[in-house]
N, C-alpha and C. Protein backbone atom coordinates (compact mmCIF):
# COMPACT_ATOMS: atom_id res chain seq x y z
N UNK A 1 102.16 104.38 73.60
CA UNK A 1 103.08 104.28 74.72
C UNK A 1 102.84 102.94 75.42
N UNK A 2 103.75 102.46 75.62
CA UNK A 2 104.02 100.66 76.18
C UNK A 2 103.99 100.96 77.81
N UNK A 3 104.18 101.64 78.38
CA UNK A 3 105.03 101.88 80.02
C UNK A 3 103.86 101.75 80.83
N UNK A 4 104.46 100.97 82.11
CA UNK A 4 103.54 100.59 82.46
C UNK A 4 103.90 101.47 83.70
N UNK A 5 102.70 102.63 84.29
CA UNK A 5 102.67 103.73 85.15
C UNK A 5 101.86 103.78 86.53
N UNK A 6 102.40 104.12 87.42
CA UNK A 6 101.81 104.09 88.35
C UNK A 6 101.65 105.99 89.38
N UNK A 7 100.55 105.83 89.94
CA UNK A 7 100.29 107.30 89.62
C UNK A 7 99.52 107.37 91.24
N UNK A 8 100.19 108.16 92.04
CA UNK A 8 99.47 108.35 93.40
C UNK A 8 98.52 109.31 93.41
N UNK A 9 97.65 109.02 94.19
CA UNK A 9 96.70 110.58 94.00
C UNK A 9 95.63 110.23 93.07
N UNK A 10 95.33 108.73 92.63
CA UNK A 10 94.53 108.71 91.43
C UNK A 10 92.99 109.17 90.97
N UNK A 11 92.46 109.36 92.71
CA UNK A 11 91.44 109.19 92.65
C UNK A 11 90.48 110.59 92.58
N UNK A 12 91.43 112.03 92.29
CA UNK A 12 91.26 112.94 92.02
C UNK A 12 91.74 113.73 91.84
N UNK A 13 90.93 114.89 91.09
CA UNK A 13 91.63 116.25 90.31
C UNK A 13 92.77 115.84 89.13
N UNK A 14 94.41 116.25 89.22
CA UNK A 14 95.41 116.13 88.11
C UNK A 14 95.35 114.15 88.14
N UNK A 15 95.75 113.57 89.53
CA UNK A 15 95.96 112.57 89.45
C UNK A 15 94.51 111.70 88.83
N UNK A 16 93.61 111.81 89.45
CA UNK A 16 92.49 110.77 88.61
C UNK A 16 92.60 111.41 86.66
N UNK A 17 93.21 112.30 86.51
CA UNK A 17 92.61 112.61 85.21
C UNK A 17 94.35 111.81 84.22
N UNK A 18 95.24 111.77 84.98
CA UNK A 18 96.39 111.29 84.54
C UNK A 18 96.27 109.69 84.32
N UNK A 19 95.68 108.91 85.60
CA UNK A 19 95.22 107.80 85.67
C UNK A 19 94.13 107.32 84.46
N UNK A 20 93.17 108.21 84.31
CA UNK A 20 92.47 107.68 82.96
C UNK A 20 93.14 108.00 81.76
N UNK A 21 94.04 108.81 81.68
CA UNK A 21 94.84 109.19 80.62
C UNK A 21 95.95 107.64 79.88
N UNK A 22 96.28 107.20 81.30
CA UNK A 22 97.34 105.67 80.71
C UNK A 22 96.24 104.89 80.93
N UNK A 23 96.03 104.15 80.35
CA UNK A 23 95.40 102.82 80.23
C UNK A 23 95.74 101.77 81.33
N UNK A 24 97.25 101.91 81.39
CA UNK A 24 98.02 100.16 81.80
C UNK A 24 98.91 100.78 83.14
N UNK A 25 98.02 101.69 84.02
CA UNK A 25 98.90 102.52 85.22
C UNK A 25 98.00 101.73 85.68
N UNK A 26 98.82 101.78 87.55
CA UNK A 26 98.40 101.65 88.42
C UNK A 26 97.94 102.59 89.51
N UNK A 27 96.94 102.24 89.88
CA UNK A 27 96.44 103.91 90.78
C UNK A 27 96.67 103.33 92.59
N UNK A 28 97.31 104.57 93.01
CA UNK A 28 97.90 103.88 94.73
C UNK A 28 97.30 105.56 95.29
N UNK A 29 96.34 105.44 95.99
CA UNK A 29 95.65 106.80 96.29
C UNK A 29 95.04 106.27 98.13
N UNK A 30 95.01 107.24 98.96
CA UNK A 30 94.55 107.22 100.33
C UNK A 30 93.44 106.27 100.14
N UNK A 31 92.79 106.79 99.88
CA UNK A 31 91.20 106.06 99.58
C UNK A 31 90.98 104.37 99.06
N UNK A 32 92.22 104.50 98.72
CA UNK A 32 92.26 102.94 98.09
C UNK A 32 93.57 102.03 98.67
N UNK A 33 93.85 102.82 99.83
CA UNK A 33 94.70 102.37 101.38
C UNK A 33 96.12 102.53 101.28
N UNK A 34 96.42 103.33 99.96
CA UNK A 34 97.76 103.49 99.57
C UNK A 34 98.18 105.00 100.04
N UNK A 35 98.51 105.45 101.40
CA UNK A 35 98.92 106.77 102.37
C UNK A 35 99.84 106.67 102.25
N UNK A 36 100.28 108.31 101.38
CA UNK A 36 102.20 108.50 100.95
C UNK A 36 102.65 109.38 102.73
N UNK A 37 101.55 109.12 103.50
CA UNK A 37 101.74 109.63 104.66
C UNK A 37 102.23 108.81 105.92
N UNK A 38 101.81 107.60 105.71
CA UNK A 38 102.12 106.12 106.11
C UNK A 38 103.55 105.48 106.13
N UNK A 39 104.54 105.29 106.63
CA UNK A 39 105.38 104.60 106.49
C UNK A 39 105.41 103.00 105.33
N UNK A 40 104.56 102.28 106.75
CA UNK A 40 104.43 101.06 106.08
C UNK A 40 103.20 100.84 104.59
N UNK A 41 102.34 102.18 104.85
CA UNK A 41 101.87 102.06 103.30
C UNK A 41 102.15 102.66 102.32
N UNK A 42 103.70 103.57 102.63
CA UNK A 42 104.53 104.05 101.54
C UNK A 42 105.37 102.35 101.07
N UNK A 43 105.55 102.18 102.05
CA UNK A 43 106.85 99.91 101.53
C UNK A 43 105.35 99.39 100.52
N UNK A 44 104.32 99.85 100.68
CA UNK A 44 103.45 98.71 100.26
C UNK A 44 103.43 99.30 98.58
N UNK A 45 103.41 101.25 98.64
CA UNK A 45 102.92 100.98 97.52
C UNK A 45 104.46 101.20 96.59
N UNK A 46 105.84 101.15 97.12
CA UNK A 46 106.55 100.77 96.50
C UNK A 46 106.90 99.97 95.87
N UNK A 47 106.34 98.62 96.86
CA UNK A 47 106.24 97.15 96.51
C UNK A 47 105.24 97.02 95.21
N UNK A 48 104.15 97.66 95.47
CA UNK A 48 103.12 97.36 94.05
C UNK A 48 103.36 98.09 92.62
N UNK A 49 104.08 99.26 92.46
CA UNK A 49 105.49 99.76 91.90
C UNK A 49 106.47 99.10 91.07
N UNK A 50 106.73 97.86 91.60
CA UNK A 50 108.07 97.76 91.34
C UNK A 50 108.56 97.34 89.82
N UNK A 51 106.58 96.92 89.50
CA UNK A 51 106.90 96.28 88.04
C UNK A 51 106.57 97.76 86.99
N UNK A 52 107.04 98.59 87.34
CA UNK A 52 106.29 99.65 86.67
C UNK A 52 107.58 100.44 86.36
N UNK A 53 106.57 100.77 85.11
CA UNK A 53 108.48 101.93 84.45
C UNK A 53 108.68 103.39 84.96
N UNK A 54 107.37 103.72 85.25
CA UNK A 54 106.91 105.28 85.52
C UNK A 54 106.39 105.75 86.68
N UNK A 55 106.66 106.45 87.61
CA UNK A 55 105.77 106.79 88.26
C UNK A 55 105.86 107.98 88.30
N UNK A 56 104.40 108.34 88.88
CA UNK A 56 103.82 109.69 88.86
C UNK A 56 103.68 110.34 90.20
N UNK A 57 104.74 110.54 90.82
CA UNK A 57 104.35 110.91 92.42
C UNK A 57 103.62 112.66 92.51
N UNK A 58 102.54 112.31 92.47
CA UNK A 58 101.41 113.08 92.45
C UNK A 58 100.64 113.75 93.98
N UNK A 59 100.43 112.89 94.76
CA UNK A 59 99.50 112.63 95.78
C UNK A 59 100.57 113.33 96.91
N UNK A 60 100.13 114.86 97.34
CA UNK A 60 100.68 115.71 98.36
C UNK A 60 99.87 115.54 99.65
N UNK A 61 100.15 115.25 100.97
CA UNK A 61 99.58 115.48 102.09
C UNK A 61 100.79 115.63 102.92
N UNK A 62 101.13 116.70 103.22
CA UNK A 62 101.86 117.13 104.71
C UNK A 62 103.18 116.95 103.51
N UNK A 63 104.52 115.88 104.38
CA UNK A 63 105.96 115.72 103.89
C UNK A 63 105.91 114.31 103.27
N UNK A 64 104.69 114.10 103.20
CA UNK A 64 104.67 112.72 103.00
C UNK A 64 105.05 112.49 101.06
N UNK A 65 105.07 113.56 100.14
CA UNK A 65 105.41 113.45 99.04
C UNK A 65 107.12 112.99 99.22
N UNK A 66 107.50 113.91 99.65
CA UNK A 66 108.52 114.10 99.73
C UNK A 66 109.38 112.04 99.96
N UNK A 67 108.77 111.87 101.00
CA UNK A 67 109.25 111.27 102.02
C UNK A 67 108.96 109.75 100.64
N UNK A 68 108.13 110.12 99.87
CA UNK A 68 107.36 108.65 99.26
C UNK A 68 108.75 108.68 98.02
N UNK A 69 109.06 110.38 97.42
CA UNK A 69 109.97 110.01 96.46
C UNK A 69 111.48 109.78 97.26
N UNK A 70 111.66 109.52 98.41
CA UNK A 70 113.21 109.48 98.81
C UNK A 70 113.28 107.72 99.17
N UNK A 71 111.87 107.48 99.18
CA UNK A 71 111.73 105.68 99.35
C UNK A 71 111.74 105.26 98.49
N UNK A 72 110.85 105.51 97.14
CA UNK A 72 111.05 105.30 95.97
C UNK A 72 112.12 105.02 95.03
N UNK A 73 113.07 106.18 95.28
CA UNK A 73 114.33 106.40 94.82
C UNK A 73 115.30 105.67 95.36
N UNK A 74 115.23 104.84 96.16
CA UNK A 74 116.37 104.11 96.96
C UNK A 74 115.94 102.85 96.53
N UNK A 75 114.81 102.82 95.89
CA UNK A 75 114.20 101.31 95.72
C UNK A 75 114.26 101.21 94.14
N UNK A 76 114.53 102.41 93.35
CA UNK A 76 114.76 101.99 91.83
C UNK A 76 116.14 103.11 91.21
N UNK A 77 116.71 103.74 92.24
CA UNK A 77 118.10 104.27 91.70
C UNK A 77 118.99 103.08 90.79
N UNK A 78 119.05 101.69 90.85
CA UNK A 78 119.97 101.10 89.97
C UNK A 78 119.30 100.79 88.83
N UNK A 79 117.90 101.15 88.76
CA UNK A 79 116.86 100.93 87.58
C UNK A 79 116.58 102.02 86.63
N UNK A 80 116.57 101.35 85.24
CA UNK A 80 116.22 102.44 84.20
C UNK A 80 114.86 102.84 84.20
N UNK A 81 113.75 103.88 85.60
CA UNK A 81 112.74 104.07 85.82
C UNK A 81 112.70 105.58 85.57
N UNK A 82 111.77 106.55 85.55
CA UNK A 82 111.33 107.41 85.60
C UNK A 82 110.72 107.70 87.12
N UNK A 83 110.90 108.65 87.31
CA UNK A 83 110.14 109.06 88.26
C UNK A 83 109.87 110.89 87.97
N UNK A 84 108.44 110.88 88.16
CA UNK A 84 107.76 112.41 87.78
C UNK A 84 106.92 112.96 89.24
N UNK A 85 108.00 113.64 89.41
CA UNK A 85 107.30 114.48 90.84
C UNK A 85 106.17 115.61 90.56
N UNK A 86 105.15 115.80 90.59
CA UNK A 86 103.84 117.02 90.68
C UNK A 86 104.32 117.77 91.67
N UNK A 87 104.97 118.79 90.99
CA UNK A 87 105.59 119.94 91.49
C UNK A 87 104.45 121.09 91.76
N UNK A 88 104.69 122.47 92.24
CA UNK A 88 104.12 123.71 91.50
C UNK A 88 105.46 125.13 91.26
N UNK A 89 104.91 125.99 90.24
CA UNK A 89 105.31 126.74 89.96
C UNK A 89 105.26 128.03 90.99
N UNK A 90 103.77 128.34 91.10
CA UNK A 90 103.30 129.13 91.60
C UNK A 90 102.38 129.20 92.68
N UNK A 91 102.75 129.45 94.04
CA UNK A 91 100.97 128.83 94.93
C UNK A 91 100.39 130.11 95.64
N UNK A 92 99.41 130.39 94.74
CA UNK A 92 98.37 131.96 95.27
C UNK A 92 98.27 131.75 96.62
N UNK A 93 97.73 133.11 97.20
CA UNK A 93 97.46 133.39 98.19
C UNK A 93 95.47 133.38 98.31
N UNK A 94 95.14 132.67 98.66
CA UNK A 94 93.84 132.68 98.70
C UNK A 94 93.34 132.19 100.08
N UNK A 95 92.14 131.82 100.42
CA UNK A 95 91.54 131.93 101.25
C UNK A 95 91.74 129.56 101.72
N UNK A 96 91.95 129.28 100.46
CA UNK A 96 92.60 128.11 100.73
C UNK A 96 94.00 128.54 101.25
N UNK A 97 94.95 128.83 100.71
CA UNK A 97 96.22 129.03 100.75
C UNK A 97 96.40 129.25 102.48
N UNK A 98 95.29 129.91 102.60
CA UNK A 98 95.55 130.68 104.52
C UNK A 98 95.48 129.06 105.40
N UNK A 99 94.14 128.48 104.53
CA UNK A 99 94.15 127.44 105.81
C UNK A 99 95.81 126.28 105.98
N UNK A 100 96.11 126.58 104.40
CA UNK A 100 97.16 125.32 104.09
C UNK A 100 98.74 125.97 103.54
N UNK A 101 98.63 127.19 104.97
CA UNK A 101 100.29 127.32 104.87
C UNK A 101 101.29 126.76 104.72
N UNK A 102 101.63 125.73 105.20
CA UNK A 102 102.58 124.86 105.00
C UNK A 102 102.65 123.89 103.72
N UNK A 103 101.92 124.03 102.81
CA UNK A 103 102.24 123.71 101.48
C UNK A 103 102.88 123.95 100.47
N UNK A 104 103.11 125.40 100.49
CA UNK A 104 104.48 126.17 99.69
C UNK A 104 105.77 125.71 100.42
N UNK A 105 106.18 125.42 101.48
CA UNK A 105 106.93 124.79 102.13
C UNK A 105 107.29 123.43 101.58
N UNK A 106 106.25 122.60 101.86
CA UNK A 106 106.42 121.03 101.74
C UNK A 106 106.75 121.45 100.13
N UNK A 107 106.04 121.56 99.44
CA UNK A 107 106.50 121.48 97.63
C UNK A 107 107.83 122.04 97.36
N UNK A 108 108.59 123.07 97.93
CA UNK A 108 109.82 123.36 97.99
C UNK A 108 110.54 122.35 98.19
N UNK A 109 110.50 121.47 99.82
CA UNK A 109 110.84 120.78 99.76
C UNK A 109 111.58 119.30 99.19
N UNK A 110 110.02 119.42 98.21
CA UNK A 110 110.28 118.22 97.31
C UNK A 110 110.63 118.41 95.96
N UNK A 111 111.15 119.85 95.64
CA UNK A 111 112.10 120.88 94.50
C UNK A 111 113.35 119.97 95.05
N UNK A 112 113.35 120.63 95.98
CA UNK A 112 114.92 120.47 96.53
C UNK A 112 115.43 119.26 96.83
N UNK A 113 114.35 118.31 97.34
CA UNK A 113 114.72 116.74 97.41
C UNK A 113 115.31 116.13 96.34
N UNK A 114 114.60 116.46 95.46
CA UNK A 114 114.59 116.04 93.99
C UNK A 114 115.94 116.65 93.65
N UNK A 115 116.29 118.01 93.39
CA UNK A 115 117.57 118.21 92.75
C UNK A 115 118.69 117.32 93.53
N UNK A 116 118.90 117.21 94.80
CA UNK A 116 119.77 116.38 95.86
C UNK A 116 119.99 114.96 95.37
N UNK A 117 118.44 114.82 94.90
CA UNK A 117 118.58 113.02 94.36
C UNK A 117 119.33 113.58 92.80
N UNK A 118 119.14 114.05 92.60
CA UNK A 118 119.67 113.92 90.64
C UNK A 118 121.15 113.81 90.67
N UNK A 119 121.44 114.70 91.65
CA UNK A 119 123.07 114.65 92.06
C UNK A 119 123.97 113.31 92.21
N UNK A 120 123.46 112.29 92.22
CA UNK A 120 123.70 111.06 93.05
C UNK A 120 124.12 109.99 91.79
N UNK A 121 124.72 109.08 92.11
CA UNK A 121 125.10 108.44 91.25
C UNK A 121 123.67 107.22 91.00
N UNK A 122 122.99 107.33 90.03
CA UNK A 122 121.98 106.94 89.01
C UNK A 122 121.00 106.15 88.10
N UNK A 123 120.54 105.43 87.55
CA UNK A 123 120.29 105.40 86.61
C UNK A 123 118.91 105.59 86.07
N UNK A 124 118.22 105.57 87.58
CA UNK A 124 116.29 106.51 87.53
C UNK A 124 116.69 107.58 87.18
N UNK A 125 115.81 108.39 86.29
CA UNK A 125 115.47 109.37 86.06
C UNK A 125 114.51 110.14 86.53
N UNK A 126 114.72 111.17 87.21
CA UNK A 126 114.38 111.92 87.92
C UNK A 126 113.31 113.19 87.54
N UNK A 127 111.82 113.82 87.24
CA UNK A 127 111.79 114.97 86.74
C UNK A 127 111.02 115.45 87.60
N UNK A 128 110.63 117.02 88.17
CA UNK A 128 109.89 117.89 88.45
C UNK A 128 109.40 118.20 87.60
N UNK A 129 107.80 118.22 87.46
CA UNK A 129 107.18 119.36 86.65
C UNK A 129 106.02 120.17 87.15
N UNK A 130 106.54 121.27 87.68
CA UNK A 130 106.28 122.31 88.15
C UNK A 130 105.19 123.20 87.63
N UNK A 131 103.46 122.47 88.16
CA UNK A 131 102.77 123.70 87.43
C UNK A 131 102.30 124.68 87.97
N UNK A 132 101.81 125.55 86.81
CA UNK A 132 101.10 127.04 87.33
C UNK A 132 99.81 126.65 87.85
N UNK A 133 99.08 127.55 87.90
CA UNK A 133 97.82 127.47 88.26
C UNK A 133 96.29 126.16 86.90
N UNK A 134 96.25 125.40 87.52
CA UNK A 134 95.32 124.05 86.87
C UNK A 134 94.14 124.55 87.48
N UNK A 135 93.59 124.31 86.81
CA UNK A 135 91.81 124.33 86.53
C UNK A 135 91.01 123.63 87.69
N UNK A 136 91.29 123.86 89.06
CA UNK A 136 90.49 123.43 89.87
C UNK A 136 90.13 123.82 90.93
N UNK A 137 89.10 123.26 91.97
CA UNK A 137 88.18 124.07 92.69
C UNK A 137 89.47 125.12 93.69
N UNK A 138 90.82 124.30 93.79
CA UNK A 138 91.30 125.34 94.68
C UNK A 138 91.74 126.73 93.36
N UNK A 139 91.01 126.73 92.59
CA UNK A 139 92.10 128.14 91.77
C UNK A 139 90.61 128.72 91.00
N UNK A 140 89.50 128.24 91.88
CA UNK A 140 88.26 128.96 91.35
C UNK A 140 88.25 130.76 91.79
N UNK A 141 88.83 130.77 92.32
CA UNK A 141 88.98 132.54 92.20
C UNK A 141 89.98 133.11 91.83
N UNK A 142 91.10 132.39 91.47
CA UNK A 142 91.77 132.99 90.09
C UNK A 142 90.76 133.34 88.74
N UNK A 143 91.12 134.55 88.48
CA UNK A 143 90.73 134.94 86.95
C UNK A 143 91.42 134.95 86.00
N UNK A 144 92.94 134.61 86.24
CA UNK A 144 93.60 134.37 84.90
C UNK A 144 93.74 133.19 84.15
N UNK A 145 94.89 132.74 83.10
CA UNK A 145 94.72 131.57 82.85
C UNK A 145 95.24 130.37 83.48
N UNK A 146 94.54 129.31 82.84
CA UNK A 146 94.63 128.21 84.01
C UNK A 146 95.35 126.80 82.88
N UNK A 147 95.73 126.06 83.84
CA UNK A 147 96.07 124.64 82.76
C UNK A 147 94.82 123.90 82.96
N UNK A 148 95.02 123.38 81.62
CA UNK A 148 93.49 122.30 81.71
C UNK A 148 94.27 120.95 82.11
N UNK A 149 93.36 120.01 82.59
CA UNK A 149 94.50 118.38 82.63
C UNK A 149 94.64 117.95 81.50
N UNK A 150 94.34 118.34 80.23
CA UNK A 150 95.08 117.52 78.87
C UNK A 150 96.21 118.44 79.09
N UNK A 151 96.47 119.61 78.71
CA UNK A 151 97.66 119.95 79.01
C UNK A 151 98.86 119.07 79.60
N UNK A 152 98.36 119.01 81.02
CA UNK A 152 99.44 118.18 81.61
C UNK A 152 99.35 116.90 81.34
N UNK A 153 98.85 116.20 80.92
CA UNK A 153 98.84 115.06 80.39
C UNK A 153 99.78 115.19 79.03
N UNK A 154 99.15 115.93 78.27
CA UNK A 154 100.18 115.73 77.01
C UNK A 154 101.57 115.94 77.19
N UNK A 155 101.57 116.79 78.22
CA UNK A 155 103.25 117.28 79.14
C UNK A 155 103.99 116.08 79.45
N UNK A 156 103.42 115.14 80.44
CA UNK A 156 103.65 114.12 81.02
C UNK A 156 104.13 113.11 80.42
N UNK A 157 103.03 113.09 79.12
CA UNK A 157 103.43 112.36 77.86
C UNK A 157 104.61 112.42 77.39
N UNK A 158 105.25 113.69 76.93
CA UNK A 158 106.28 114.41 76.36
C UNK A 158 107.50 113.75 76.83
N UNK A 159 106.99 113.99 78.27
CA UNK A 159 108.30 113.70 79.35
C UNK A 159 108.78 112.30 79.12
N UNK A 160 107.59 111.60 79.38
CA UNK A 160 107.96 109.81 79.63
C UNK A 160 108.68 109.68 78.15
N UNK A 161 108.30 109.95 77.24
CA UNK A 161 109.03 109.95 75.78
C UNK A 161 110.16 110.41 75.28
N UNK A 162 110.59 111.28 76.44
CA UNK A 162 112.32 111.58 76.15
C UNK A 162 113.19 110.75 76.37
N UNK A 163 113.84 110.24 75.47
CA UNK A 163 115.16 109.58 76.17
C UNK A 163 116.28 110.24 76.96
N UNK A 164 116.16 111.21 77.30
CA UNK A 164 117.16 112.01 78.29
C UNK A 164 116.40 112.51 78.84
N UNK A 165 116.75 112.56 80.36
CA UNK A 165 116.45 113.25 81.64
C UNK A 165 116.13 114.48 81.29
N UNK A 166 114.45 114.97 81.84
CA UNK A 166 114.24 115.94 82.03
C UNK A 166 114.82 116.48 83.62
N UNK A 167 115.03 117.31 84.00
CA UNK A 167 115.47 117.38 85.64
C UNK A 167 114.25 117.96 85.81
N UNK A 168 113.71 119.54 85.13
CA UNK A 168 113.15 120.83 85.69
C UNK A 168 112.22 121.22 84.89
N UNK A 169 110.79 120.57 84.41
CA UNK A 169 110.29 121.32 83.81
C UNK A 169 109.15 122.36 84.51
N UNK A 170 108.65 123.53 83.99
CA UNK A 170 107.64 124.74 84.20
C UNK A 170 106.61 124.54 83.35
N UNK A 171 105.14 124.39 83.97
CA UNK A 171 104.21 124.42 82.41
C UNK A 171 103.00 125.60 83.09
N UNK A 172 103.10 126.40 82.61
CA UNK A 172 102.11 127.49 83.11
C UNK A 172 101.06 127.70 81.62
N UNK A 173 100.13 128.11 82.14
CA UNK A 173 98.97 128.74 81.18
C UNK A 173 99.26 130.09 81.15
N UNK A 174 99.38 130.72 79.72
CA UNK A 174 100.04 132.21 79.43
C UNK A 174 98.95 131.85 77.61
């Protein structure tokens, strides 16, 4: 794969493991001053973006996903880009879940942002991929099955390699 990817959130869990997965991505994560919570450091990491075919809008805090793919999208709608939103499928009720109510919310949100943008006249490509429960410390008291990050990596893979728009994908562990 040639594409050159850029991937928020890099610096842990799905996103750091996606980031070592491409070689030739760029990683734009809080920690490394790139806040999809930030206004002006959402312009910055659009700007560092711009040479990039792919991105991976990964990195959730508050509406700020949301808010990073509706900047994004205004900044490469006349471009033949990808854009891959880190959706979820499913979000348990756990003892995390209590402290971080408003996260089944915000991820809806950015379901629905996303279908609104696909609607629009085009030429980014747009996908959700919506997972189940992944293999990490927040889904350590789940007992069923879980996605590992090759999974979604090879998913991700899949995706960037279609020549037609994915809109909606689901990847659950069953």
């Amino acid at each position: 794969m040639n594409k050159k990817i850029a991937i928020t959130g890099h610096t842990k869990r799905i996103g750091k493991a996606l980031y070592e997965a491409f070689p030739n991505s760029v990683g734009l994560s809080k920690s490394t001053s790139y806040d999809v919570n930030d206004r002006s450091s959402r312009t910055k990491i659009i700007h560092s973006s711009m040479s990039c075919d792919v991105f991976i809008n990964n990195a959730h805090e508050g509406f700020g996903q949301v808010e990073m793919l509706d900047e994004l999208f205004n900044a490469w709608k006349d471009q033949d880009k990808l854009i891959i939103n880190i959706g979820v499928d499913a979000v348990p009720y756990t003892n995390w879940q209590v402290v971080h109510q408003m996260y089944p919310v915000q991820k809806v949100a950015l379901h629905s942002h996303a279908e609104l943008l696909q609607n629009q006249e085009r030429k980014c490509k747009i996908t959700t991929l919506a997972l189940g429960y992944v293999d990490t410390e927040f889904n350590k008291d789940y007992s069923g099955p879980k996605l590992s990050y090759q999974e979604i990596i090879d998913t991700v893979k899949w995706i960037i390699e279609q020549p037609s728009e994915i809109k909606y994908m689901v990847l659950s562990a069953k």
